[in-house]
Protein backbone atom coordinates (compact mmCIF):
# COMPACT_ATOMS: atom_id res chain seq x y z
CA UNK A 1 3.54 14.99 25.92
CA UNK A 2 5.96 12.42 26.35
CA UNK A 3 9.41 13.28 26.16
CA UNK A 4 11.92 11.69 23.58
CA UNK A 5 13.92 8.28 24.71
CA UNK A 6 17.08 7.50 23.25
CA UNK A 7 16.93 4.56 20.56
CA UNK A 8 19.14 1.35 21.51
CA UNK A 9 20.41 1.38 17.99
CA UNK A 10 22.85 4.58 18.48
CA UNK A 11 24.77 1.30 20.18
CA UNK A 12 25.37 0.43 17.11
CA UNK A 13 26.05 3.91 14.60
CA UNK A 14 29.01 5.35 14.11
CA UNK A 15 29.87 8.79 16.31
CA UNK A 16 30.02 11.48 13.79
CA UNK A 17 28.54 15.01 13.81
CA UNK A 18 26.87 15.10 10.61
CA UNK A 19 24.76 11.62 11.99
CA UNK A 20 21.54 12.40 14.26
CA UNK A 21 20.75 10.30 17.08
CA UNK A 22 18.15 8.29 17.01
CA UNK A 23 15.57 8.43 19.04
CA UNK A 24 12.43 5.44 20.35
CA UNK A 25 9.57 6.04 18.04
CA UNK A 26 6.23 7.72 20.02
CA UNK A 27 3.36 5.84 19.76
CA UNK A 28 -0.10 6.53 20.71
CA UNK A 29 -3.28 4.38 20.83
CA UNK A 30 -5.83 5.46 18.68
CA UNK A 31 -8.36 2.81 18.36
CA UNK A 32 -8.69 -0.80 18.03
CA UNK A 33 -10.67 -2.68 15.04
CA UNK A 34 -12.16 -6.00 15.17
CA UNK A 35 -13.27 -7.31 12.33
CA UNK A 36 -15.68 -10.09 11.14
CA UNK A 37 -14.77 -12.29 8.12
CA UNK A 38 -16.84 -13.44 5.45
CA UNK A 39 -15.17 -16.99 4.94
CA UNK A 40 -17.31 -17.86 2.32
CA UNK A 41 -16.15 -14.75 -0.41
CA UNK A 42 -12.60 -15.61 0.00
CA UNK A 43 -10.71 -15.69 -3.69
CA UNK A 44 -7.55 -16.31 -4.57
CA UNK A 45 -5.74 -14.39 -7.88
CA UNK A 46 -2.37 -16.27 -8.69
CA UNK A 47 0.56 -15.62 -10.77
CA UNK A 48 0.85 -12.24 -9.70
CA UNK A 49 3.24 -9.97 -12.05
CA UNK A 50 3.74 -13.66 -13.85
CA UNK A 51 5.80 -14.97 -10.70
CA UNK A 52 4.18 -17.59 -8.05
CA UNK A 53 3.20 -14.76 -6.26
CA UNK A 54 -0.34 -14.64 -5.53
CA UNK A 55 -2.97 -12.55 -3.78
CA UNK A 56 -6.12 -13.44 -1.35
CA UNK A 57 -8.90 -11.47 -0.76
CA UNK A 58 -10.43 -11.70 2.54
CA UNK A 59 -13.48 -9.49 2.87
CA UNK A 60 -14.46 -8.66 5.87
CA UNK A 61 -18.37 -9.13 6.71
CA UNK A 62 -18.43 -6.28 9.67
CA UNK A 63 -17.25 -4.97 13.07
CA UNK A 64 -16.31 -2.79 15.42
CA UNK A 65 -14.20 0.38 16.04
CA UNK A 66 -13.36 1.30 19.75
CA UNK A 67 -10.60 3.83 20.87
CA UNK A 68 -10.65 6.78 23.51
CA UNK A 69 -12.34 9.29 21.09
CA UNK A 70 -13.83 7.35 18.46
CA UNK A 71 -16.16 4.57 18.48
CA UNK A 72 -18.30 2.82 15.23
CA UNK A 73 -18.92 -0.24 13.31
CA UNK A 74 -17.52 -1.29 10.39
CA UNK A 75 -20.04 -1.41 7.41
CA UNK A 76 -21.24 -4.76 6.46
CA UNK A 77 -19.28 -5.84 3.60
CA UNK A 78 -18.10 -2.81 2.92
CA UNK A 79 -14.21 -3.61 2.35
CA UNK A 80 -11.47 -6.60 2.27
CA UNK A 81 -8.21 -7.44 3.35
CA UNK A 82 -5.81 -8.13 0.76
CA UNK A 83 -2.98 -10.79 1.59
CA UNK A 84 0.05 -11.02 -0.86
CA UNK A 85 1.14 -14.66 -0.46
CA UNK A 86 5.01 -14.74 -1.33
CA UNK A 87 5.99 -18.48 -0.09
CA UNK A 88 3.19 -20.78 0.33
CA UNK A 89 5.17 -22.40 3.14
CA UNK A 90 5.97 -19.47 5.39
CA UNK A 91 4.81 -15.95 4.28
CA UNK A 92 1.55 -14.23 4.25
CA UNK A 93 1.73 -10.06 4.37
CA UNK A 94 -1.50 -8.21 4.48
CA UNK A 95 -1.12 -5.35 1.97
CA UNK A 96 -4.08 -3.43 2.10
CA UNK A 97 -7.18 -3.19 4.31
CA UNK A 98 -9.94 -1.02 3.31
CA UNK A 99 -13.21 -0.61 5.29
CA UNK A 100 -15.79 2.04 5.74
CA UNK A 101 -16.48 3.06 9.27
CA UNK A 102 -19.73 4.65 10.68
CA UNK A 103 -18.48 6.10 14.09
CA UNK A 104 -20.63 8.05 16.95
């Protein structure tokens, strides 16, 4: 197990007892997806919540799952990823990615 690394941001919080220190986040590699787009299913839905918000859906046609204990394919059309377009001009945020996974 790796032991804990002090955060660069207690730099920048106050000293006080009552305040924990922060500490660098521990990350571990699980696996890695690559997926295969369908670009022919995309669809838009605008005016989300009546604002210019608007969604895409981008399904995802297949691929494959690969990490130290887990390895599969992603079922053929089996999910999407869901992209919440706030500014046209600069921002795309994926919201939600759902897939189902055969693994070995």
């Amino acid at each position: 197990m790796t032991s804990h690394v002090l955060s660069p941001g207690n730099d920048f919080s106050p000293s006080e007892a009552n305040i924990p220190i922060m500490r660098m986040p521990h990350l571990e590699f699980i696996y890695r997806i690559v997926a295969e787009m369908d670009k022919e299913g995309v669809t838009e839905i605008a005016g989300i919540d009546g604002t210019s918000k608007s969604r895409v859906v981008l399904p995802i046609q297949g691929g494959k799952v690969n990490g130290p204990q887990i390895k599969g394919i992603i079922v053929d059309k089996s999910g999407a990823d869901w992209a919440e377009v706030i500014n046209p001009n600069k921002v795309n945020t994926m919201q939600k990615k759902k897939k189902k996974l055969i693994v070995d």
